[in-house]
PDB file of N, CA and C in Angstrom:
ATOM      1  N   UNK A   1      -5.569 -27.811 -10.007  1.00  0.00           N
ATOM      2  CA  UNK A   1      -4.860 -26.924  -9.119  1.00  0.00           C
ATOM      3  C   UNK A   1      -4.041 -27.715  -8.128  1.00  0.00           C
ATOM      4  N   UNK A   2      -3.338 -28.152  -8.598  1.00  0.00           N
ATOM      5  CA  UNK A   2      -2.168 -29.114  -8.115  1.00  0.00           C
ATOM      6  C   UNK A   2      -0.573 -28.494  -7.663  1.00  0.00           C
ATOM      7  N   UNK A   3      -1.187 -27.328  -6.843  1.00  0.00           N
ATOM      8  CA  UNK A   3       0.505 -26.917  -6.066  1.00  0.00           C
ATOM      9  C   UNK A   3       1.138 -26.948  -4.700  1.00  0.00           C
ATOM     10  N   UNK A   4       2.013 -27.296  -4.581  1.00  0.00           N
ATOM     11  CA  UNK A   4       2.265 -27.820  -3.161  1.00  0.00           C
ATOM     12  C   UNK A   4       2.918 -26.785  -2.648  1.00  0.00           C
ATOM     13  N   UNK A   5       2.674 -27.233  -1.173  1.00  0.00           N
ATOM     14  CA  UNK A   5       2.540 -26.051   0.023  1.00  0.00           C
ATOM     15  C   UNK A   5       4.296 -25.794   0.258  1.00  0.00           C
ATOM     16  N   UNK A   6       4.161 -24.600  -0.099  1.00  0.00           N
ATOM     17  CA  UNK A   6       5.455 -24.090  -0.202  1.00  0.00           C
ATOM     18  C   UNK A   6       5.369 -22.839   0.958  1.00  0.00           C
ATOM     19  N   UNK A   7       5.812 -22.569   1.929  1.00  0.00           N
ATOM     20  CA  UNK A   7       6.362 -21.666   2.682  1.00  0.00           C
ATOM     21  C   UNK A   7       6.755 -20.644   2.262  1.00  0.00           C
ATOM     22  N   UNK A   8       7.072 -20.322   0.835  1.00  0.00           N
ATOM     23  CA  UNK A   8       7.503 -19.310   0.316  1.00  0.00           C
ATOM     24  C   UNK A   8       6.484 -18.309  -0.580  1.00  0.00           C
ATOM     25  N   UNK A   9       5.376 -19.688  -0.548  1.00  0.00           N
ATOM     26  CA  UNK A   9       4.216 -19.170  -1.281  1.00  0.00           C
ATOM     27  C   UNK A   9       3.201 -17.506  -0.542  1.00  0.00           C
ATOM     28  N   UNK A  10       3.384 -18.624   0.753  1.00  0.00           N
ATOM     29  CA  UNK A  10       2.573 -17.845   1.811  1.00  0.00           C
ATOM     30  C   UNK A  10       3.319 -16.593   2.313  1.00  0.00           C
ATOM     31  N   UNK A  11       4.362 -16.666   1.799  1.00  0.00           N
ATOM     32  CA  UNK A  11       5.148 -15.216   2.991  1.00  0.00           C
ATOM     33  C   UNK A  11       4.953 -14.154   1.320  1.00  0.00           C
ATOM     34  N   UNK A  12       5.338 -15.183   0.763  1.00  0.00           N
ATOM     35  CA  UNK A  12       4.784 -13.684  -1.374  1.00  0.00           C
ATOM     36  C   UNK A  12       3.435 -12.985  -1.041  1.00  0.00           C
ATOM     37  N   UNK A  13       2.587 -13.745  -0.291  1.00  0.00           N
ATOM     38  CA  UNK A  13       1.092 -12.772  -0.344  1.00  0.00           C
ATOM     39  C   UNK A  13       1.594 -12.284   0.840  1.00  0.00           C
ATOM     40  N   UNK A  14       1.484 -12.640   2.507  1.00  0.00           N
ATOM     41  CA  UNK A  14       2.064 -11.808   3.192  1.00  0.00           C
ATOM     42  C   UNK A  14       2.684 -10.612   3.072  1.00  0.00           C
ATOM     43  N   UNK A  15       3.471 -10.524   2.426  1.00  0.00           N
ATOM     44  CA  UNK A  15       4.251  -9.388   2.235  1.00  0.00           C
ATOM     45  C   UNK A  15       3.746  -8.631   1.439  1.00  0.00           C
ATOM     46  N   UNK A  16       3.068  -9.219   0.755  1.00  0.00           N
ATOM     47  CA  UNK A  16       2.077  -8.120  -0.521  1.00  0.00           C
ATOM     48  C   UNK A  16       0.705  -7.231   0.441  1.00  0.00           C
ATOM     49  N   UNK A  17       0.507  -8.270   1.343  1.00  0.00           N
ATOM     50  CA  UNK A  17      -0.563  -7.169   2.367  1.00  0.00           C
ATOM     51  C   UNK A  17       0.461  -6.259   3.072  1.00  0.00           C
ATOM     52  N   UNK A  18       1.174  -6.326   3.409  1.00  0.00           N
ATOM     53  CA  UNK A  18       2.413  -5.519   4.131  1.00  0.00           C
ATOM     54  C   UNK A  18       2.477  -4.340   3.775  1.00  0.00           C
ATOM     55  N   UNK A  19       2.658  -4.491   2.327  1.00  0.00           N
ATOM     56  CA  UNK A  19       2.727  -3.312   1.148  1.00  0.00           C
ATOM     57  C   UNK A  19       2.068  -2.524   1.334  1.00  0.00           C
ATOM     58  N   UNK A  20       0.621  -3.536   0.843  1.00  0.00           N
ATOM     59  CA  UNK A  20      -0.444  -2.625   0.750  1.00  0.00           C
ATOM     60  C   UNK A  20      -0.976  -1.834   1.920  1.00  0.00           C
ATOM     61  N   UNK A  21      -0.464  -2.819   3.009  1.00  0.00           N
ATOM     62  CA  UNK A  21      -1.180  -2.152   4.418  1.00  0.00           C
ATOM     63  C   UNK A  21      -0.091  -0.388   4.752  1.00  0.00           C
ATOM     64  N   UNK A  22       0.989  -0.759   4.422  1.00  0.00           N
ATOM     65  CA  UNK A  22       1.898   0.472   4.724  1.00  0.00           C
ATOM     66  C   UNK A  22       2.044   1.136   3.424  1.00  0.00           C
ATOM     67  N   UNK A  23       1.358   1.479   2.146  1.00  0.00           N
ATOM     68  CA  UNK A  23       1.376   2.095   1.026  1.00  0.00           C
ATOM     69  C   UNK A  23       0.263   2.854   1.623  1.00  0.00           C
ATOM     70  N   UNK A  24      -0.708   2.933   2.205  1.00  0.00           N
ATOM     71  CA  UNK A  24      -1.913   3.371   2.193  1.00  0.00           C
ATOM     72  C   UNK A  24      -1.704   3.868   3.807  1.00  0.00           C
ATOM     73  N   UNK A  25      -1.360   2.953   5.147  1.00  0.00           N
ATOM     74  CA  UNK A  25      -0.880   4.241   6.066  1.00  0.00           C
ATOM     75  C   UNK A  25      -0.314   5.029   5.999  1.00  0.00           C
ATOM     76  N   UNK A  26       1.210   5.140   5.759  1.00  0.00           N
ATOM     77  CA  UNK A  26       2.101   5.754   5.881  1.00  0.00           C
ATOM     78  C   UNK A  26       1.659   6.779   5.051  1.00  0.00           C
ATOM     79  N   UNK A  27       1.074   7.265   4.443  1.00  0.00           N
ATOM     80  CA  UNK A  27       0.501   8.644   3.891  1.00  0.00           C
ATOM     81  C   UNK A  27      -0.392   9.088   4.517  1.00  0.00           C
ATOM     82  N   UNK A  28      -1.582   8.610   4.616  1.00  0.00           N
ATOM     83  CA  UNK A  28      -2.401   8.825   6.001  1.00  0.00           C
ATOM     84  C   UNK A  28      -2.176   9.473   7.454  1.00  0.00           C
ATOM     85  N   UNK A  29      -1.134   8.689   8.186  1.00  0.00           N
ATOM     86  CA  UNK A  29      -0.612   9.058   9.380  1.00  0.00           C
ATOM     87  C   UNK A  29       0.110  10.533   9.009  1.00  0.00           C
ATOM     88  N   UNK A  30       1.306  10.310   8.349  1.00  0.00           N
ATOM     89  CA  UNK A  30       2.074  11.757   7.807  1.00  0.00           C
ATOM     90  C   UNK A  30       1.380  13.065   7.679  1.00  0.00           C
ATOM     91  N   UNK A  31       0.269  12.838   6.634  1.00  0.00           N
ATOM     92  CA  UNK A  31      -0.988  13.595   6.549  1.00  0.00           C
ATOM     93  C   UNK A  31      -1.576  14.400   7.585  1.00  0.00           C
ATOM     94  N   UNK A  32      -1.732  13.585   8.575  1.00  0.00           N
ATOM     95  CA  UNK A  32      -2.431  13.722   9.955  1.00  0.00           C
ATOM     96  C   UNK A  32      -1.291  14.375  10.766  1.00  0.00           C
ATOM     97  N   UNK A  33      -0.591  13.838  10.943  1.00  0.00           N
ATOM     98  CA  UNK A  33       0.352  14.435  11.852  1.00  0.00           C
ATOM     99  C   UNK A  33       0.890  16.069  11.440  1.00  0.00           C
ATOM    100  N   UNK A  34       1.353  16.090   9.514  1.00  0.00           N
ATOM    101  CA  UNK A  34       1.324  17.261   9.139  1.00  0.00           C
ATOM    102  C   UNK A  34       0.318  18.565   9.438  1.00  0.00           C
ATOM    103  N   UNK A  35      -1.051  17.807   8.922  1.00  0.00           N
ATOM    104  CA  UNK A  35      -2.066  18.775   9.656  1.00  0.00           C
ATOM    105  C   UNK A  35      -1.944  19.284  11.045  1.00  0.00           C
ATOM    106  N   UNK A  36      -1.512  18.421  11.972  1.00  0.00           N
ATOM    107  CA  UNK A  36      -1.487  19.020  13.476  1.00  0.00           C
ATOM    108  C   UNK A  36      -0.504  20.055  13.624  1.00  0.00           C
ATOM    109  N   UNK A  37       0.566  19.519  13.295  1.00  0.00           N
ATOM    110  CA  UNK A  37       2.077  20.703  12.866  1.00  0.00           C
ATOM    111  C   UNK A  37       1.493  22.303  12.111  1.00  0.00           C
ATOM    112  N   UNK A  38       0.354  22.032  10.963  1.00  0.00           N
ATOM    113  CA  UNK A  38       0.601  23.299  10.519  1.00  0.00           C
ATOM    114  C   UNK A  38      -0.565  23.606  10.646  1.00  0.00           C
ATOM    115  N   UNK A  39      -1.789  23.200  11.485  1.00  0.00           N
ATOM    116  CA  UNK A  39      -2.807  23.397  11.707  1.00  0.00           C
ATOM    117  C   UNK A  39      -3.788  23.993  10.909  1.00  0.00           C
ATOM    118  N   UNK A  40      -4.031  22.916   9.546  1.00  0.00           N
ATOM    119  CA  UNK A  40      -4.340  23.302   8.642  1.00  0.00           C
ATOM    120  C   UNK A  40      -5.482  21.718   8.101  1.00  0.00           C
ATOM    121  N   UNK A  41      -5.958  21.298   9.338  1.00  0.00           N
ATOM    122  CA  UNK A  41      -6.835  20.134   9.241  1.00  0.00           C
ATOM    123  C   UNK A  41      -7.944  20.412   8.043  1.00  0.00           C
ATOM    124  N   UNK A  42      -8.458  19.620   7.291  1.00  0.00           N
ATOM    125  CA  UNK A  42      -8.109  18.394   7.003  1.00  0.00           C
ATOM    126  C   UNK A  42      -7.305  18.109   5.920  1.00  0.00           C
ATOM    127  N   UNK A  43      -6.880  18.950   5.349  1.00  0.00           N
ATOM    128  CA  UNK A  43      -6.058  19.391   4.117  1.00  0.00           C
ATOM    129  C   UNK A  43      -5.110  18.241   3.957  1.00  0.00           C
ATOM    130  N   UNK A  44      -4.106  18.126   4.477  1.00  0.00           N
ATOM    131  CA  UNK A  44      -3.211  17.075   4.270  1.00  0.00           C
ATOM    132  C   UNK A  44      -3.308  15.889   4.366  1.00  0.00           C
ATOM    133  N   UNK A  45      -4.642  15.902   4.994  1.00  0.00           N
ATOM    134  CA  UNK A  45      -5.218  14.280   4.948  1.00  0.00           C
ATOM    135  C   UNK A  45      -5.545  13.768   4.192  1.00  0.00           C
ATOM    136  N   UNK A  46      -6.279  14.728   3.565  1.00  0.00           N
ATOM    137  CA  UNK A  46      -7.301  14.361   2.270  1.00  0.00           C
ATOM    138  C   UNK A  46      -5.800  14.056   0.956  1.00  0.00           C
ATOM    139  N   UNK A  47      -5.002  14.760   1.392  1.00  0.00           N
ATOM    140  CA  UNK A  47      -3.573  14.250   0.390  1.00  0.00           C
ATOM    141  C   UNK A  47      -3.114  13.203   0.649  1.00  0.00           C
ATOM    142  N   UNK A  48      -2.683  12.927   2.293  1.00  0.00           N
ATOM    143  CA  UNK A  48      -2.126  11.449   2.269  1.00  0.00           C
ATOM    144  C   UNK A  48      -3.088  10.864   2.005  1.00  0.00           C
ATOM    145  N   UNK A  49      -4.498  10.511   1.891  1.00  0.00           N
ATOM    146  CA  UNK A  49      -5.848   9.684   1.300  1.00  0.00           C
ATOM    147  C   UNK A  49      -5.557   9.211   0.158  1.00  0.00           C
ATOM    148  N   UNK A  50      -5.391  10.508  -0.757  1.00  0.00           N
ATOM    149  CA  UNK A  50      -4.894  10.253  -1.837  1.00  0.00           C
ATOM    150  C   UNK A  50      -4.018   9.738  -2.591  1.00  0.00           C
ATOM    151  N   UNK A  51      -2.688   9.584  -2.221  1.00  0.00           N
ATOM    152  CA  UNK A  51      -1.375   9.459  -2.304  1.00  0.00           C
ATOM    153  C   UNK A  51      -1.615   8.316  -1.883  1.00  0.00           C
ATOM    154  N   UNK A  52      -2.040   7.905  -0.568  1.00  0.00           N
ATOM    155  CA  UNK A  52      -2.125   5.979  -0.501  1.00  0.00           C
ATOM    156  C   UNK A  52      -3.000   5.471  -1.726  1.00  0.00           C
ATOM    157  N   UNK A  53      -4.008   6.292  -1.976  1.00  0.00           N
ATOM    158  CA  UNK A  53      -5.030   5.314  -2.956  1.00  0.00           C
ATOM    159  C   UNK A  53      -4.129   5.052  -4.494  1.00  0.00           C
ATOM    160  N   UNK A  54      -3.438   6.221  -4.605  1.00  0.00           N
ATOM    161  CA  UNK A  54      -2.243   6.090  -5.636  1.00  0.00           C
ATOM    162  C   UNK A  54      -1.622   5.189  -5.835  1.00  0.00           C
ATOM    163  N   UNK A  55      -0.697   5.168  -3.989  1.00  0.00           N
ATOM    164  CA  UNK A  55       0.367   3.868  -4.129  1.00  0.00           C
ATOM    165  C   UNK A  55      -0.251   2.254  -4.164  1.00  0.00           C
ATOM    166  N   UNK A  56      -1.523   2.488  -3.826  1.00  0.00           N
ATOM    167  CA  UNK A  56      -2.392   1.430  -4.083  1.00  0.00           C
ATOM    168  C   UNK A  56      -2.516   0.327  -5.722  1.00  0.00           C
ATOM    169  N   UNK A  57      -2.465   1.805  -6.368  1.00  0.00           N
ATOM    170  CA  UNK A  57      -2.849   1.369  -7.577  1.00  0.00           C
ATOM    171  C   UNK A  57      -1.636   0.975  -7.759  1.00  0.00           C
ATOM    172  N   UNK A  58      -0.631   1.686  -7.795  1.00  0.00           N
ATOM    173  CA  UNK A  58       0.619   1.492  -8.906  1.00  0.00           C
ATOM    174  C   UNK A  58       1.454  -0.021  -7.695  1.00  0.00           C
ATOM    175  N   UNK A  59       0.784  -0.645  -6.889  1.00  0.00           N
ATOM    176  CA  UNK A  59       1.234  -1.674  -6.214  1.00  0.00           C
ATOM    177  C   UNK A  59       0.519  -2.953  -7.268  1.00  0.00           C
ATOM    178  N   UNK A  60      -0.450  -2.205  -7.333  1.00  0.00           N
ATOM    179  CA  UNK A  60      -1.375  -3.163  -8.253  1.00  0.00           C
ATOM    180  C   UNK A  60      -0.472  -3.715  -9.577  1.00  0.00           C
ATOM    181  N   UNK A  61      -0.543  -2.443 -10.225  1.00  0.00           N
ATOM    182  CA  UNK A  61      -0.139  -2.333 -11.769  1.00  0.00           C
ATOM    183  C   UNK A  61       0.934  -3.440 -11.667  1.00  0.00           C
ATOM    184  N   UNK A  62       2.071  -3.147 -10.255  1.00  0.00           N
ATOM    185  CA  UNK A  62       3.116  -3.998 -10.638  1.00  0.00           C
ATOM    186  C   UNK A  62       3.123  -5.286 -10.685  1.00  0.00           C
ATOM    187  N   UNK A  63       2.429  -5.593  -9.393  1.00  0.00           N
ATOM    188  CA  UNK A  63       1.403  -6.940  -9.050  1.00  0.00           C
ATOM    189  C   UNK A  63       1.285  -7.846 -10.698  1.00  0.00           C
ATOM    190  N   UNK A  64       0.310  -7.193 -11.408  1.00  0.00           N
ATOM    191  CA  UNK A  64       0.034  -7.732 -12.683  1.00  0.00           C
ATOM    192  C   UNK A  64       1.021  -7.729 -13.542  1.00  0.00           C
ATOM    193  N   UNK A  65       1.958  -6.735 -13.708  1.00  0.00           N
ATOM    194  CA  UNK A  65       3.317  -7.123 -14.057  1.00  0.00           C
ATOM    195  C   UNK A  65       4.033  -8.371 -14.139  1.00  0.00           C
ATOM    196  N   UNK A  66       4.088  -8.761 -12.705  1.00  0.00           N
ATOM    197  CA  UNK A  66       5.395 -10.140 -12.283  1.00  0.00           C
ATOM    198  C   UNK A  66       4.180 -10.746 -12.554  1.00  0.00           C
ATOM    199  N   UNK A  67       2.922 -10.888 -12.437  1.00  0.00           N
ATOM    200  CA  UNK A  67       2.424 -12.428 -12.526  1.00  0.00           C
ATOM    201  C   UNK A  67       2.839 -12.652 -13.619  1.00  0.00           C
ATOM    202  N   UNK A  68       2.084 -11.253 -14.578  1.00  0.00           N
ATOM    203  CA  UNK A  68       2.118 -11.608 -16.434  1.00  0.00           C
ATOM    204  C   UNK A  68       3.238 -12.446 -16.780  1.00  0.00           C
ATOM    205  N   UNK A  69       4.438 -11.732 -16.248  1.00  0.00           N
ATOM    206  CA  UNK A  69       5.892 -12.638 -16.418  1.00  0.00           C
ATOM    207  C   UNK A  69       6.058 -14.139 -16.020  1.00  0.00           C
ATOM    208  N   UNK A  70       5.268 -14.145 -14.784  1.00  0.00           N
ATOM    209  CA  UNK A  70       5.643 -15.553 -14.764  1.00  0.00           C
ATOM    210  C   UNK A  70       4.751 -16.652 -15.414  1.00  0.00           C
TER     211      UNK A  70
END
């Protein structure tokens, strides 16, 4: 395991938590905030829950994608 420290290495995973960290809020929060708007708690939460655990996966899928390629 002989690879040298590349700066570019570290900002590819960085940004991949980024993803993941805002694939999985940003449905969440929306969710929440929707519920307050139509006052229909917990309903839309339990959707943005969902919908992040979704974009979760299909972040994944792609993930294994580009490695496969490279």
């Amino acid at each position: 395991m002989d690879t040298p420290k590349n700066p570019g290495n570290y900002m590819q995973y960085l940004s991949l938590g980024g993803e993941i960290a805002a694939a999985l809020a940003v449905p969440i929060f929306l969710g929440y905030w929707l519920d307050s708007f139509f006052e229909s708690s917990p309903w839309l939460l339990l959707v943005g829950c969902l919908v992040g655990v979704i974009n979760i996966f299909i972040l994944i899928f792609k993930l294994n994608d580009r490695l496969n390629k490279q």
